[in-house]
C-alpha atoms as a PDB file:
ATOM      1  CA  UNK A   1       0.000   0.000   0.000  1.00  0.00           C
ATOM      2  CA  UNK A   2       2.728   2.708   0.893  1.00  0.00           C
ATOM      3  CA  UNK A   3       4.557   1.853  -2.232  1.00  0.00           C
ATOM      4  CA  UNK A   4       1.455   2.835  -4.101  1.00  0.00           C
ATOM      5  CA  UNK A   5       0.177   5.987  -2.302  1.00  0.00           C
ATOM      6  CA  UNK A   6       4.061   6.884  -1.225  1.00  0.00           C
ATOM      7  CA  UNK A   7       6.535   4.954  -3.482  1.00  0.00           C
ATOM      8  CA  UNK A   8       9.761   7.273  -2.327  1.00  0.00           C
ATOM      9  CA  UNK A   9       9.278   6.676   1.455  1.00  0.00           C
ATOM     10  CA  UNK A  10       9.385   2.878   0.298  1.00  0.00           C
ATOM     11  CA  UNK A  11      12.526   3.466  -1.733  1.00  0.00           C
ATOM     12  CA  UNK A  12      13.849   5.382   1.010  1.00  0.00           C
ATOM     13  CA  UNK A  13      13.363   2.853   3.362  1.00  0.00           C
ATOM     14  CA  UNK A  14      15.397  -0.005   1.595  1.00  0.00           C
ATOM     15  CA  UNK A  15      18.251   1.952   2.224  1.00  0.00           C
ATOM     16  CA  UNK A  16      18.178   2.144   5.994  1.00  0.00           C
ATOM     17  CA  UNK A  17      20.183  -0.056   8.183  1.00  0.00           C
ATOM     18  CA  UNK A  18      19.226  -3.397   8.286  1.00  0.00           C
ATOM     19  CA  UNK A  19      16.208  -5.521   8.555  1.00  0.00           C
ATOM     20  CA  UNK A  20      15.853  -5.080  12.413  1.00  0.00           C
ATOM     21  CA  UNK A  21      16.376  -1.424  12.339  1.00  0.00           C
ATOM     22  CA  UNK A  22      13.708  -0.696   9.522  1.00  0.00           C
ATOM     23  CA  UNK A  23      11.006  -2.815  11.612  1.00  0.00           C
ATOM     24  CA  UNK A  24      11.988  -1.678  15.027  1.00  0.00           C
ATOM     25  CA  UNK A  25      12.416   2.333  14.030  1.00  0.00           C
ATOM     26  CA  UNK A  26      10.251   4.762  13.360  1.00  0.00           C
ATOM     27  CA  UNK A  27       9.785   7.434  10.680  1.00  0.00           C
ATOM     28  CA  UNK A  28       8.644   9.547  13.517  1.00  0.00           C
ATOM     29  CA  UNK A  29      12.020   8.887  15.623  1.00  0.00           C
ATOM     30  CA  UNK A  30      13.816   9.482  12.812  1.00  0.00           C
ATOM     31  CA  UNK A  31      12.777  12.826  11.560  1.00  0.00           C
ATOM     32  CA  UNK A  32      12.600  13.730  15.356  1.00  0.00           C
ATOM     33  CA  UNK A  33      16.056  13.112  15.929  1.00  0.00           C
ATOM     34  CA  UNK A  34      17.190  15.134  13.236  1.00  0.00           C
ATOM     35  CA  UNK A  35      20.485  12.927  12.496  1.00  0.00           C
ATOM     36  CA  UNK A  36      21.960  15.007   9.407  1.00  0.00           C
ATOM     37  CA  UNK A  37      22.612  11.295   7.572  1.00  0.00           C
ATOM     38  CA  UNK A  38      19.170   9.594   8.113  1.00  0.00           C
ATOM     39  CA  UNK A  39      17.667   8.740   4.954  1.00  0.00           C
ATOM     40  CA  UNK A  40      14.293   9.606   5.444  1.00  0.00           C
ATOM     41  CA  UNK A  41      14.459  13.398   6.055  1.00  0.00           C
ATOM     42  CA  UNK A  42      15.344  14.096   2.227  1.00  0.00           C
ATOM     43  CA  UNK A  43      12.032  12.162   1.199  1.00  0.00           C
ATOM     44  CA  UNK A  44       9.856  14.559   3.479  1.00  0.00           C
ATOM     45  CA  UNK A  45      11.801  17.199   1.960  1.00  0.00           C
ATOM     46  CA  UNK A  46      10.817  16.700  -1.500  1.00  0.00           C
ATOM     47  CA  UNK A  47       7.574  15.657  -0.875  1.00  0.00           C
ATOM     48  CA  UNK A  48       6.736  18.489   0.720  1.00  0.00           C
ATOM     49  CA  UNK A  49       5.022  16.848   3.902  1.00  0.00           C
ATOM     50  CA  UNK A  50       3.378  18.331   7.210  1.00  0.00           C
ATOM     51  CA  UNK A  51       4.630  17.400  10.664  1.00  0.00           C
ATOM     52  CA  UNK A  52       1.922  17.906  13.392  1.00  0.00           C
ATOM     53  CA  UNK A  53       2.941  18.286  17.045  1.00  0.00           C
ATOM     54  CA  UNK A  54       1.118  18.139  20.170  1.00  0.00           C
ATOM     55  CA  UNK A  55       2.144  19.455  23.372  1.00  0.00           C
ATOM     56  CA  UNK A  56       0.454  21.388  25.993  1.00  0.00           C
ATOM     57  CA  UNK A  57       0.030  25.019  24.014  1.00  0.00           C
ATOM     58  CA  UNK A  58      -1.837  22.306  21.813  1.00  0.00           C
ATOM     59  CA  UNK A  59      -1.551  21.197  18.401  1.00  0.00           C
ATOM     60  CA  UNK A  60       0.390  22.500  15.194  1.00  0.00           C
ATOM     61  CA  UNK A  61       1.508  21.617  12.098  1.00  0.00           C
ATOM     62  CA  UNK A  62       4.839  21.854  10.740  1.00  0.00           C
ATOM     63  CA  UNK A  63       5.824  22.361   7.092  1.00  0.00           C
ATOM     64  CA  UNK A  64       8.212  19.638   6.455  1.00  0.00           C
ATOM     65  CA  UNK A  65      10.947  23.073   4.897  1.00  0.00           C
ATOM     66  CA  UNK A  66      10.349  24.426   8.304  1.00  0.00           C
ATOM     67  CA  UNK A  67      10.852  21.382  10.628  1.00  0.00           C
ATOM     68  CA  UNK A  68      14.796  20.750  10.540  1.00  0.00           C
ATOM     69  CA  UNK A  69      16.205  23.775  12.122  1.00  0.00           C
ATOM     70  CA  UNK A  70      19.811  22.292  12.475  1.00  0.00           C
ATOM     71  CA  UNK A  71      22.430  19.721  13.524  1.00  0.00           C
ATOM     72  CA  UNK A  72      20.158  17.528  15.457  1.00  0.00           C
ATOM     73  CA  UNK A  73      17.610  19.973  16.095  1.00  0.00           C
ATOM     74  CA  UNK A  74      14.438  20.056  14.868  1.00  0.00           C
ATOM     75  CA  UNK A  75      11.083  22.655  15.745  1.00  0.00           C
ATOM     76  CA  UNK A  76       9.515  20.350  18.086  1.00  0.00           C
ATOM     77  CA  UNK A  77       9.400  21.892  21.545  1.00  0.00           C
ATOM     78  CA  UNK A  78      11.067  19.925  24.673  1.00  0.00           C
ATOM     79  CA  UNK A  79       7.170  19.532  25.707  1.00  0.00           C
ATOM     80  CA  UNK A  80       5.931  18.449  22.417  1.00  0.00           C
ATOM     81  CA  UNK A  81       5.979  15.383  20.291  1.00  0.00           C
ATOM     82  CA  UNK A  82       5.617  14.524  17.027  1.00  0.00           C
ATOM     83  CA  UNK A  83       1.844  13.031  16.753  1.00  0.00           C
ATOM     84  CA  UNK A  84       1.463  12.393  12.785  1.00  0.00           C
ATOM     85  CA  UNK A  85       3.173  12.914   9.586  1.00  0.00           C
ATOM     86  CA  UNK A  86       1.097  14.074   6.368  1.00  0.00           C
ATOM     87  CA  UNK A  87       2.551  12.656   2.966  1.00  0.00           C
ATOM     88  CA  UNK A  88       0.539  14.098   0.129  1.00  0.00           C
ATOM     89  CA  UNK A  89      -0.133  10.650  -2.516  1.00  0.00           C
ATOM     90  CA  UNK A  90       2.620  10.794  -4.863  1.00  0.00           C
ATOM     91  CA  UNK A  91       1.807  10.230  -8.657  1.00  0.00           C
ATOM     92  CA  UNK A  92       5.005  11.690  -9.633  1.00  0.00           C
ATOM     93  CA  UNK A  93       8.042   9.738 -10.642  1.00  0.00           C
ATOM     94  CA  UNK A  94      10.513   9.662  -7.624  1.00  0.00           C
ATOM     95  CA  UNK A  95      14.124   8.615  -7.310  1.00  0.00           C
ATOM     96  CA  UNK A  96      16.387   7.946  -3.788  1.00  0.00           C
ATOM     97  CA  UNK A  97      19.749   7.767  -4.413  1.00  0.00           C
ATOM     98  CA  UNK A  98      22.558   7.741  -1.407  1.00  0.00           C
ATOM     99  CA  UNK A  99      26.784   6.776  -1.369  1.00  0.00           C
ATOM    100  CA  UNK A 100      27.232   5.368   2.421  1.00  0.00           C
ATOM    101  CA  UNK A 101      29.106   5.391   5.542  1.00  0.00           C
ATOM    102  CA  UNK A 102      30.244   1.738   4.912  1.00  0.00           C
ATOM    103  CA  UNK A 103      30.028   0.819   8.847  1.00  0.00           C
ATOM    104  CA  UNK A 104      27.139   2.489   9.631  1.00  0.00           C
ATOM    105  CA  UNK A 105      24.763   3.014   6.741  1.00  0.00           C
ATOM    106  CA  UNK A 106      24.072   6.878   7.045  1.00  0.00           C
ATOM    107  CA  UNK A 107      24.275   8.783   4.115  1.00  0.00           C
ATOM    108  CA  UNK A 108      27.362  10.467   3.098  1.00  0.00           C
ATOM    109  CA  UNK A 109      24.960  11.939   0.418  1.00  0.00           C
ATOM    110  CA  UNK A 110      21.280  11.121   0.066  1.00  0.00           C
ATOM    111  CA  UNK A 111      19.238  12.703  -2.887  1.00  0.00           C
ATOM    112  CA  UNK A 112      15.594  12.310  -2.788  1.00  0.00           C
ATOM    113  CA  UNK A 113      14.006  13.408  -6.110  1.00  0.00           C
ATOM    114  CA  UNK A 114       9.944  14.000  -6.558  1.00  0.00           C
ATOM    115  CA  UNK A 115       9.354  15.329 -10.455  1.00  0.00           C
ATOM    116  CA  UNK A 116       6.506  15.867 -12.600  1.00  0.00           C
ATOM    117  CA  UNK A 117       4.812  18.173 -14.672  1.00  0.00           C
ATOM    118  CA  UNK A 118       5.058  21.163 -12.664  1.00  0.00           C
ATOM    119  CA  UNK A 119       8.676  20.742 -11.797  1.00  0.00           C
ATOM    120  CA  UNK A 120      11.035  18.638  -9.212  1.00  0.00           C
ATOM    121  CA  UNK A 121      11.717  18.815  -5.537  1.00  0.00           C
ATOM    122  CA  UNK A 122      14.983  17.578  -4.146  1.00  0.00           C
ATOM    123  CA  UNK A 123      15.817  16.941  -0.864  1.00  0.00           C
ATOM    124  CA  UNK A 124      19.509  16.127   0.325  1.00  0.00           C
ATOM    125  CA  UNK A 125      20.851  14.495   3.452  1.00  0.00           C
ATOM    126  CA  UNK A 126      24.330  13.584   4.903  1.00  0.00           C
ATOM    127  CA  UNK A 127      26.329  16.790   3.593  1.00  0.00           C
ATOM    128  CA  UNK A 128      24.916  19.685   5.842  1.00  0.00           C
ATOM    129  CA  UNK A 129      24.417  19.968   9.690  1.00  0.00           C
ATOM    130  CA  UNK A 130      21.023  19.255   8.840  1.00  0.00           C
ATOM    131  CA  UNK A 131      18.465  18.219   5.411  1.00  0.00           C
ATOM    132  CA  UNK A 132      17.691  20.622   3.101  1.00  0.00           C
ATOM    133  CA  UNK A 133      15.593  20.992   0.299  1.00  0.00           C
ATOM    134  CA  UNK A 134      17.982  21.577  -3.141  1.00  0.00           C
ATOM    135  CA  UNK A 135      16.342  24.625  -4.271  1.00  0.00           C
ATOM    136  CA  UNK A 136      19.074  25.966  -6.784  1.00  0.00           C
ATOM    137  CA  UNK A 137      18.798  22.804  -8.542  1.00  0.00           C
ATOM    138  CA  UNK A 138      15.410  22.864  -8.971  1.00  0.00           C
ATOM    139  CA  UNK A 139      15.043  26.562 -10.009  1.00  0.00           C
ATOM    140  CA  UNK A 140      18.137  25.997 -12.383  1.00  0.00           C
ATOM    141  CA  UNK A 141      16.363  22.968 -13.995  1.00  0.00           C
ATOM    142  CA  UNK A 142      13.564  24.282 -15.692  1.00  0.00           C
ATOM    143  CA  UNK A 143      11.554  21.931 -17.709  1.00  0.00           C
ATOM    144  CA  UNK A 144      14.302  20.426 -19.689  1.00  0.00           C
ATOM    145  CA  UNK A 145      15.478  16.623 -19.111  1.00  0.00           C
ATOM    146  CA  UNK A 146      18.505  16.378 -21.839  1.00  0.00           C
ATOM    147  CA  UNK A 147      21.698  15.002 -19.734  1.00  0.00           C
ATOM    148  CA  UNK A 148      23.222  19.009 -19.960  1.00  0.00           C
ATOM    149  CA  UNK A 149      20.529  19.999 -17.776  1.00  0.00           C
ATOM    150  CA  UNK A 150      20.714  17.758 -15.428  1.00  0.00           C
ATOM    151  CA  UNK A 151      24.572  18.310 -15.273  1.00  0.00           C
ATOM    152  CA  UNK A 152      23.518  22.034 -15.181  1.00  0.00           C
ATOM    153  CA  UNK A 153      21.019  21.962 -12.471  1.00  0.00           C
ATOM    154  CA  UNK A 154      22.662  18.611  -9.958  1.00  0.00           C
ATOM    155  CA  UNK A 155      26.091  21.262 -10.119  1.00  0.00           C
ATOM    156  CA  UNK A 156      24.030  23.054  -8.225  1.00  0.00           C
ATOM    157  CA  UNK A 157      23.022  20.331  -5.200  1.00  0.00           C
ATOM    158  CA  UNK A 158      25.889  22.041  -2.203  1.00  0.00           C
ATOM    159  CA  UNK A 159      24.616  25.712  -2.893  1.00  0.00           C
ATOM    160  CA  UNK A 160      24.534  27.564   0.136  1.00  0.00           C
ATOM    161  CA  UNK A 161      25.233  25.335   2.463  1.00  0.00           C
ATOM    162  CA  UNK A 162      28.036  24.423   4.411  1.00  0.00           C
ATOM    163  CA  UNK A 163      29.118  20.834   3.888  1.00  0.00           C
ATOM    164  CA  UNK A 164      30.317  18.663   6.900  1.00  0.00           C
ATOM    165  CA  UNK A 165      33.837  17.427   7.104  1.00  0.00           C
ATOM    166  CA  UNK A 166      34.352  14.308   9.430  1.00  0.00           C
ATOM    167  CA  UNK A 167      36.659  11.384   9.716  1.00  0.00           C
ATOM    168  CA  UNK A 168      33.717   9.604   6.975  1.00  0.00           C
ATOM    169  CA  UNK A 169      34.342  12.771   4.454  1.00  0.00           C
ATOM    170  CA  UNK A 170      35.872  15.513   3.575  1.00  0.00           C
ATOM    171  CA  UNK A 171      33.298  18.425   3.245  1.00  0.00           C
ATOM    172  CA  UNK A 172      34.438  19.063  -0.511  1.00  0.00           C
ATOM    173  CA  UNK A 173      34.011  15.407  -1.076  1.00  0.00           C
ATOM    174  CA  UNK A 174      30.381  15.823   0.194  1.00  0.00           C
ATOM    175  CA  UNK A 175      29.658  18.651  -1.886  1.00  0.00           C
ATOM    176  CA  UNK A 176      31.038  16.318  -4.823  1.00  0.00           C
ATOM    177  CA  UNK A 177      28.494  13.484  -3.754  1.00  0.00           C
ATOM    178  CA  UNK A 178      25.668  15.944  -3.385  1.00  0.00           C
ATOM    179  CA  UNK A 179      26.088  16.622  -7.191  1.00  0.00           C
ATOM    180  CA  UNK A 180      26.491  13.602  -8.606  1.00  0.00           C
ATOM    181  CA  UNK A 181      23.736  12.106  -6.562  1.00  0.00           C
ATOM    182  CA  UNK A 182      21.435  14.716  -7.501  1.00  0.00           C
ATOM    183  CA  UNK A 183      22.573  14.073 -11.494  1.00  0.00           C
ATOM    184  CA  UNK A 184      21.807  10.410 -10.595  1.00  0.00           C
ATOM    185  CA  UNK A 185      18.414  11.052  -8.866  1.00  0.00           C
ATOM    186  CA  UNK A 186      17.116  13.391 -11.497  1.00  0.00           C
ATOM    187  CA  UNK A 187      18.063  10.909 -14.536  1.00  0.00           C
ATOM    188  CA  UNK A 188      16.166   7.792 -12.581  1.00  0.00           C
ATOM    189  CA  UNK A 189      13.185   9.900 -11.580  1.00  0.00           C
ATOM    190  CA  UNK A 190      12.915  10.886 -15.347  1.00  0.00           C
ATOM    191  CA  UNK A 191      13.277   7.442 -16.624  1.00  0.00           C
ATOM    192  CA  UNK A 192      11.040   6.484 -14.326  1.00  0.00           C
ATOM    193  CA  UNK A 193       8.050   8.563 -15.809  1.00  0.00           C
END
């Protein structure tokens, strides 16, 4: 059923962990936490989805852009927690593409792509403090699907942010993996449709 309605939380989820962590975890722990390698921030990214928490001022909702505030830190409120998670039904081709921590599984560099007729969304994980959505590459994109745009537009994938640098990566290496993940993304999303 979620690979119907949701088919890049599905593809996002083959690429966490192992079998016991993807049936014992949550996507609500996950996003919560605010790890800047989990896999399935970049999907709620790009799909644009609504967070709703619930704490004792009551309830809100959260735009999904609005949610990761930065390394670990999210907009949930020490008294609130995170009650449901609203993934508009997806009919647009999607793409997850990620290069891993080898020991671990986190994302060096995940790319979550969502395109269709009015455009893509990209969401990116495991280069910044925290998951952002790829907005240069999606404004620099356009409608056009040749190979040179998507070179054009994934160049784009590290704008404005400032890439980690860790024992895993360097943050220049990062940047590098951002791109060509994007490229990657984009070109399976759009052979996808």
């Amino acid at each position: 059923m979620l690979k119907e309605k949701s088919p890049l939380l599905a593809e996002a989820a083959s690429h966490i962990g192992d079998a016991q962590v993807r049936n014992k975890g949550t996507i609500g722990g996950s996003l919560v936490h605010a790890d800047p390698a989990a896999d399935y921030p970049a999907s709620i990214l790009a799909l644009e989805a609504e967070i709703e928490l619930v704490g004792p001022k009551g309830t809100r909702t959260v735009k999904a852009a609005d949610f990761f505030v930065d390394l670990l830190q999210t907009a949930a409120a020490a008294d609130e927690i995170l009650t449901e998670i609203r993934v508009p039904v997806t009919a647009a081709s999607v793409a997850y593409v990620k290069t891993e921590q080898k020991a671990s599984g986190f994302a060096l560099a995940g790319v979550a792509v969502v395109a269709s007729l009015d455009g893509v969304r990209v969401g990116v994980t495991g280069v910044a403090a925290k998951p952002y959505r790829a907005n240069a590459v999606e404004e620099t994109l356009g409608p056009q699907r040749t190979a040179d745009a998507i070179a054009l537009a994934a160049s784009h994938a590290a704008d404005g942010v400032e890439a980690l640098s860790d024992i895993h990566a360097s943050a220049e290496y990062r940047a590098h993996l951002a791109k060509v993940n994007t490229g990657r993304a984009l070109q399976r999303a759009f052979d996808r449709s």
